[in-house]
PDB file of N, CA and C in Angstrom:
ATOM      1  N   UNK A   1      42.588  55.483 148.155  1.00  0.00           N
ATOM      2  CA  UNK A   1      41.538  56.469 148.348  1.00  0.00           C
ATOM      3  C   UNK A   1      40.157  55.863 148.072  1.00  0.00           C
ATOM      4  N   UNK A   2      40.608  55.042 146.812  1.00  0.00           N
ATOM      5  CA  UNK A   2      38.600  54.629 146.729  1.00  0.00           C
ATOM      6  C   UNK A   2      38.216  53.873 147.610  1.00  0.00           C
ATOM      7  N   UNK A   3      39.193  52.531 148.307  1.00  0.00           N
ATOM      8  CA  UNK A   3      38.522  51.543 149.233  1.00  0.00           C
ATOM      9  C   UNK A   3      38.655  51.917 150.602  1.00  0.00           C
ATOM     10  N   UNK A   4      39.056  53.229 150.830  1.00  0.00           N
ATOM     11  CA  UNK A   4      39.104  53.775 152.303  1.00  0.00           C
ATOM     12  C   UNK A   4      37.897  54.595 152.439  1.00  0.00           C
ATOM     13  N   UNK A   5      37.856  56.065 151.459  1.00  0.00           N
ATOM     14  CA  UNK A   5      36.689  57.059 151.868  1.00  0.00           C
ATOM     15  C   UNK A   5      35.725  56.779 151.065  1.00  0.00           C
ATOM     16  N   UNK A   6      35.933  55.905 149.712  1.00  0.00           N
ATOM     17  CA  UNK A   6      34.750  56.291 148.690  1.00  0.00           C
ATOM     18  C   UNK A   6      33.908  54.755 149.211  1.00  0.00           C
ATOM     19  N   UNK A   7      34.532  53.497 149.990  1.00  0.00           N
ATOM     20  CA  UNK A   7      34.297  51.987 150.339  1.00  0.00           C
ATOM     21  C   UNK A   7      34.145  51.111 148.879  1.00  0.00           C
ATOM     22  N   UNK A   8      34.835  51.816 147.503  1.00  0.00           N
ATOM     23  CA  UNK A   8      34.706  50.852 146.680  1.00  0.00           C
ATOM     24  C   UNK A   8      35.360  49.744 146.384  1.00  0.00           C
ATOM     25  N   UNK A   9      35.285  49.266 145.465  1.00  0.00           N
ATOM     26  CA  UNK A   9      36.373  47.831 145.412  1.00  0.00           C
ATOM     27  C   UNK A   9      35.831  47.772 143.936  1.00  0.00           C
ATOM     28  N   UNK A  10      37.018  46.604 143.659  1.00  0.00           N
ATOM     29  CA  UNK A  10      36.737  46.415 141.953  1.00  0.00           C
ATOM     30  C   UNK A  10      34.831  45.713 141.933  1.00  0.00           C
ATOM     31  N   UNK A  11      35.737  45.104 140.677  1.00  0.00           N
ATOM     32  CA  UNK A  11      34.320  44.540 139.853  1.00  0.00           C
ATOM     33  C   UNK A  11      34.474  43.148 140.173  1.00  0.00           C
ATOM     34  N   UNK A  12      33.157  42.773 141.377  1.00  0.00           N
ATOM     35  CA  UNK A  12      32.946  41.142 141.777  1.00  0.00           C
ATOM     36  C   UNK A  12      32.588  40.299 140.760  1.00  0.00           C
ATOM     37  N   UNK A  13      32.429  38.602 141.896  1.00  0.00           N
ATOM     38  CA  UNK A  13      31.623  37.700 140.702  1.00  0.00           C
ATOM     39  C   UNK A  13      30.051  38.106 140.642  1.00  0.00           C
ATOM     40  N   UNK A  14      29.338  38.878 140.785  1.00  0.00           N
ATOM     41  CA  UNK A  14      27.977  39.569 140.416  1.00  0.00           C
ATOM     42  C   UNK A  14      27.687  39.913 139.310  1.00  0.00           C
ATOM     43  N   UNK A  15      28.760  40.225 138.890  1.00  0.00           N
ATOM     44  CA  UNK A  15      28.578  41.298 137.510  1.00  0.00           C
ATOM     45  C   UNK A  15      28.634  39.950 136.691  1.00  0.00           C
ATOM     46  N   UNK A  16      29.508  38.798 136.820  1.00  0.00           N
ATOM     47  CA  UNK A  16      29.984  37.923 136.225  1.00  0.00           C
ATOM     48  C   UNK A  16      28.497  37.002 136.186  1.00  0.00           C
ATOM     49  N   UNK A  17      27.554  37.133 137.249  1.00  0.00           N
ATOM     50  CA  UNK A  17      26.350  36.478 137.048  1.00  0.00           C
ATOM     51  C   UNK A  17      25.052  37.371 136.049  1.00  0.00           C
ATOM     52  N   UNK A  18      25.533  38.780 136.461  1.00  0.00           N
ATOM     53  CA  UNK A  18      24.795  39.505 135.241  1.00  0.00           C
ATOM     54  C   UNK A  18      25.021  39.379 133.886  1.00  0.00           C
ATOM     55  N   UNK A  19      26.269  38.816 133.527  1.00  0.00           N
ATOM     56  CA  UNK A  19      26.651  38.498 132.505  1.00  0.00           C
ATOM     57  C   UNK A  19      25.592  37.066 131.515  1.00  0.00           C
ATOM     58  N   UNK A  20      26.107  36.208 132.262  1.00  0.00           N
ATOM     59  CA  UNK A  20      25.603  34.948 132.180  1.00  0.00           C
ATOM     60  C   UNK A  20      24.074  34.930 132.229  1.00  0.00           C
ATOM     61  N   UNK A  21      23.278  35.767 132.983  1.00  0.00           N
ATOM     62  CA  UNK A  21      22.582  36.394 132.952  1.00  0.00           C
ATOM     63  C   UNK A  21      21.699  36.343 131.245  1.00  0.00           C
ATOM     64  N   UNK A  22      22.274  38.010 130.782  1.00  0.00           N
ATOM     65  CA  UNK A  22      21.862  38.561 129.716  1.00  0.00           C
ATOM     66  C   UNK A  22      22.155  37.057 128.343  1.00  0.00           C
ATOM     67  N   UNK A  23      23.106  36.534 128.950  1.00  0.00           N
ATOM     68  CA  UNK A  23      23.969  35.832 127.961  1.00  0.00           C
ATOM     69  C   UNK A  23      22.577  34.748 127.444  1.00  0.00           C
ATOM     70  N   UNK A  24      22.330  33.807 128.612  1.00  0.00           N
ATOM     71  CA  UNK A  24      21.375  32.949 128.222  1.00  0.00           C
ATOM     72  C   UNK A  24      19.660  33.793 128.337  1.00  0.00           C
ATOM     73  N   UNK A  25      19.582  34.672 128.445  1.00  0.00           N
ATOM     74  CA  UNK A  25      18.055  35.526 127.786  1.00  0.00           C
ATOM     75  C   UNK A  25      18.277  35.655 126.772  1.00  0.00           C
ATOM     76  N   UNK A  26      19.358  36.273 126.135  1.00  0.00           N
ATOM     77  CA  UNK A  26      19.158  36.361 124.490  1.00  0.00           C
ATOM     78  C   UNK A  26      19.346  34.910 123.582  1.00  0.00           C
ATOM     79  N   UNK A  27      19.905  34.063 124.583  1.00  0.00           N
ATOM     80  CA  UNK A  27      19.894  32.250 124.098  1.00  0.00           C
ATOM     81  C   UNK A  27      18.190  31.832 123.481  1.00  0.00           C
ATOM     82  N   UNK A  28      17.643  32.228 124.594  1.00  0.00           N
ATOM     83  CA  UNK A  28      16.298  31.847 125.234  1.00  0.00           C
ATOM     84  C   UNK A  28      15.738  33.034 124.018  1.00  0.00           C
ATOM     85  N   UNK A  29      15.881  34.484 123.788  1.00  0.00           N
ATOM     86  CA  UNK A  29      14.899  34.865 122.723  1.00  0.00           C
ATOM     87  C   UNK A  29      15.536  34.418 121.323  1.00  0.00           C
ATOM     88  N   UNK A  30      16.271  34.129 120.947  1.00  0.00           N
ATOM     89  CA  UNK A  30      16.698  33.827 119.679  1.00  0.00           C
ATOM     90  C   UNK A  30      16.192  32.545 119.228  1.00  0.00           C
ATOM     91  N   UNK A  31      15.786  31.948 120.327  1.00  0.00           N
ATOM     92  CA  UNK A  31      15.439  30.218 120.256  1.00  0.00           C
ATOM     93  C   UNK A  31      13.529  30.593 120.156  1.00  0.00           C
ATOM     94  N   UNK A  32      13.056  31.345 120.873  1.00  0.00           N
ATOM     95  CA  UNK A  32      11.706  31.984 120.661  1.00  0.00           C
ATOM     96  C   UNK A  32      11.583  32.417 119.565  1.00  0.00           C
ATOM     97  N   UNK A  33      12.280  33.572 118.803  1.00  0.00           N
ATOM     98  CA  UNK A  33      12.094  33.986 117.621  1.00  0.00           C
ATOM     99  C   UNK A  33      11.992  32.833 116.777  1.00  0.00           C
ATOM    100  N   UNK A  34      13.096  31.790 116.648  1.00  0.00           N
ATOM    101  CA  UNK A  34      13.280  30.985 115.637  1.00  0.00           C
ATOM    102  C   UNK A  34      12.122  29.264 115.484  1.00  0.00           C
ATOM    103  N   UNK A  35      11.729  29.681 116.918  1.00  0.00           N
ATOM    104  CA  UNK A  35      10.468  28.494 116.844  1.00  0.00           C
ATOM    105  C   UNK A  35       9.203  29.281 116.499  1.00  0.00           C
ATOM    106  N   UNK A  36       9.209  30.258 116.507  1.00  0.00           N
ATOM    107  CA  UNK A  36       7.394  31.144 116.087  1.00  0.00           C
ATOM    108  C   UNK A  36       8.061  31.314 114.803  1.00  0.00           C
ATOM    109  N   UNK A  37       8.582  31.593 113.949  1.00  0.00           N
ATOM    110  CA  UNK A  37       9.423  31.789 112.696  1.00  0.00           C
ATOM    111  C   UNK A  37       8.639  30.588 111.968  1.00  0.00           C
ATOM    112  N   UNK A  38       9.072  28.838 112.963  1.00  0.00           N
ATOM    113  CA  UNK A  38       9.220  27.576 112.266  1.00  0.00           C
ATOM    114  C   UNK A  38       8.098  27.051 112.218  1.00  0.00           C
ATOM    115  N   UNK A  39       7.455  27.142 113.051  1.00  0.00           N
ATOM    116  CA  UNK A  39       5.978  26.723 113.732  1.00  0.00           C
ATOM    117  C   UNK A  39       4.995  26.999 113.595  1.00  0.00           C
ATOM    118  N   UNK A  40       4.569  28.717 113.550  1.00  0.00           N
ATOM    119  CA  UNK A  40       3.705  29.322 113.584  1.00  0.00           C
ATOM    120  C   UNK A  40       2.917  29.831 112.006  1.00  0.00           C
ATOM    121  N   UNK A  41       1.712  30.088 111.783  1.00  0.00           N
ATOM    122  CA  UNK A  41       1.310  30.092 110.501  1.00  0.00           C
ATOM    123  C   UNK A  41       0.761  31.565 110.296  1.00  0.00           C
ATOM    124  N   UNK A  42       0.984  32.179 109.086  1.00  0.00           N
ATOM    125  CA  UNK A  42       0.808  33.760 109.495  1.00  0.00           C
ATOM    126  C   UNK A  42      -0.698  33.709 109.702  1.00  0.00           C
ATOM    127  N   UNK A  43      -0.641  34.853 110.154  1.00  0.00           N
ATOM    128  CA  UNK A  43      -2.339  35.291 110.380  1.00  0.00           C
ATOM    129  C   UNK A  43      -2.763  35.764 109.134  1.00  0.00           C
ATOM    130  N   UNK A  44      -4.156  35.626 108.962  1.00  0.00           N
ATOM    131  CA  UNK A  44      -4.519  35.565 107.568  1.00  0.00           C
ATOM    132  C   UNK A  44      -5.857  36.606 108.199  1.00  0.00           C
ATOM    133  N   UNK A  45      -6.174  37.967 107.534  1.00  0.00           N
ATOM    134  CA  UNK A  45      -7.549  38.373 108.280  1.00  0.00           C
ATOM    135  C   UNK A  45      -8.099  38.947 106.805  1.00  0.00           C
ATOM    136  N   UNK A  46      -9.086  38.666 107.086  1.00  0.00           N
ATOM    137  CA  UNK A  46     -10.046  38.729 105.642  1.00  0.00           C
ATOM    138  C   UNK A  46     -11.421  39.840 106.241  1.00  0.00           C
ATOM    139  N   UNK A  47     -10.947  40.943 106.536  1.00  0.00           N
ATOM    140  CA  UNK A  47     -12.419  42.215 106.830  1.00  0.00           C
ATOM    141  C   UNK A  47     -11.829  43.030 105.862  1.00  0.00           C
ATOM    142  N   UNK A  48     -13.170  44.083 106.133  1.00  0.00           N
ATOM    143  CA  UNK A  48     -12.795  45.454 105.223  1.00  0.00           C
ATOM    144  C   UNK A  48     -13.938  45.407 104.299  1.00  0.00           C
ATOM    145  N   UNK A  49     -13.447  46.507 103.651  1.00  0.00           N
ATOM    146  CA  UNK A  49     -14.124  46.905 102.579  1.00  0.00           C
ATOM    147  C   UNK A  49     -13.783  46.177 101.436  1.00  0.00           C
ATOM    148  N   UNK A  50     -14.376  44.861 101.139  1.00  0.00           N
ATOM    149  CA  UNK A  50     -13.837  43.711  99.957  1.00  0.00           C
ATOM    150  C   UNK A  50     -11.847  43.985  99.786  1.00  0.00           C
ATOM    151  N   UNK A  51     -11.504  43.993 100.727  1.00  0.00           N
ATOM    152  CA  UNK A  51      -9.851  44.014 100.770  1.00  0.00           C
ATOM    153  C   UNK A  51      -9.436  42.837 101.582  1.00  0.00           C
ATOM    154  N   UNK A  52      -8.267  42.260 100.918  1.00  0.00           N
ATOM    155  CA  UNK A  52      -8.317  41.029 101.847  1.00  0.00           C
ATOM    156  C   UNK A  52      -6.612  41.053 101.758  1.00  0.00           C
ATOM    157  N   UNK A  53      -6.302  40.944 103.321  1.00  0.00           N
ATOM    158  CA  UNK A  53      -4.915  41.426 103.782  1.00  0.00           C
ATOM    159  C   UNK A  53      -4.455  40.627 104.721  1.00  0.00           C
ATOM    160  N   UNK A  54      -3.167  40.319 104.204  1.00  0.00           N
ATOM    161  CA  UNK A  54      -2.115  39.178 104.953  1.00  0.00           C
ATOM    162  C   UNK A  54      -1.271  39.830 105.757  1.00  0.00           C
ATOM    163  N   UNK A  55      -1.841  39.410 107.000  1.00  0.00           N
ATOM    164  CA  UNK A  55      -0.490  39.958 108.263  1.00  0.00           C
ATOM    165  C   UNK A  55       0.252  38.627 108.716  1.00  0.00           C
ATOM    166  N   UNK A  56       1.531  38.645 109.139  1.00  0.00           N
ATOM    167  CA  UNK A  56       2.289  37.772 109.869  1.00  0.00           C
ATOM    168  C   UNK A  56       2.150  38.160 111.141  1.00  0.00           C
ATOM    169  N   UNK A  57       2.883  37.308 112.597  1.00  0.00           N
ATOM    170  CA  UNK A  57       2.595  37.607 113.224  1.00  0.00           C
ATOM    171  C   UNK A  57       3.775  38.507 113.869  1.00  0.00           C
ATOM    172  N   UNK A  58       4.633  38.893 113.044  1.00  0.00           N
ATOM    173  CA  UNK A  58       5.686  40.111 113.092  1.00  0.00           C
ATOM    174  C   UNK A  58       5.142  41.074 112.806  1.00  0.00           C
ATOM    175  N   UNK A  59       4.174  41.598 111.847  1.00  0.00           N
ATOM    176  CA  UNK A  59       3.453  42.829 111.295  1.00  0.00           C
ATOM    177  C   UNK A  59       2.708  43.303 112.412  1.00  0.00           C
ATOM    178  N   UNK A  60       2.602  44.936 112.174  1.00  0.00           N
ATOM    179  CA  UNK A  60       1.326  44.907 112.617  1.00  0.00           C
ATOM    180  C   UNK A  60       0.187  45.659 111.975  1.00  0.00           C
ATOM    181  N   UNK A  61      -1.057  45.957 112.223  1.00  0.00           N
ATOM    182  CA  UNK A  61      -1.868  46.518 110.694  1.00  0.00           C
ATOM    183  C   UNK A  61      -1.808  47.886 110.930  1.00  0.00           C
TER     184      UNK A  61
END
């Protein structure tokens, strides 16, 4: 019934590239997170009203 009236069929190699896909983006942000983590120096902002306040660059104010 499904591959006659509905024209479906299982699950191709597509899905198998969506996979691989998601797989190496979260490769790729975990490797981003962990080089701005290693690398990067927090932001340091010194305004205000004589208050002087340390943001990283994970925070926000």
């Amino acid at each position: 019934l499904n591959s006659k009236v509905f024209k479906q069929l299982g699950i191709g190699y597509e899905w198998g590239l969506i996979v691989g896909a998601v797989i190496i983006f979260e490769i790729f942000v975990e490797i981003y997170k962990f080089m701005k983590r290693r690398y990067l120096k927090p932001l340091e902002i010194v305004e205000g009203e004589g208050l002087k306040q340390q943001y990283s660059l994970n925070e926000y104010p």
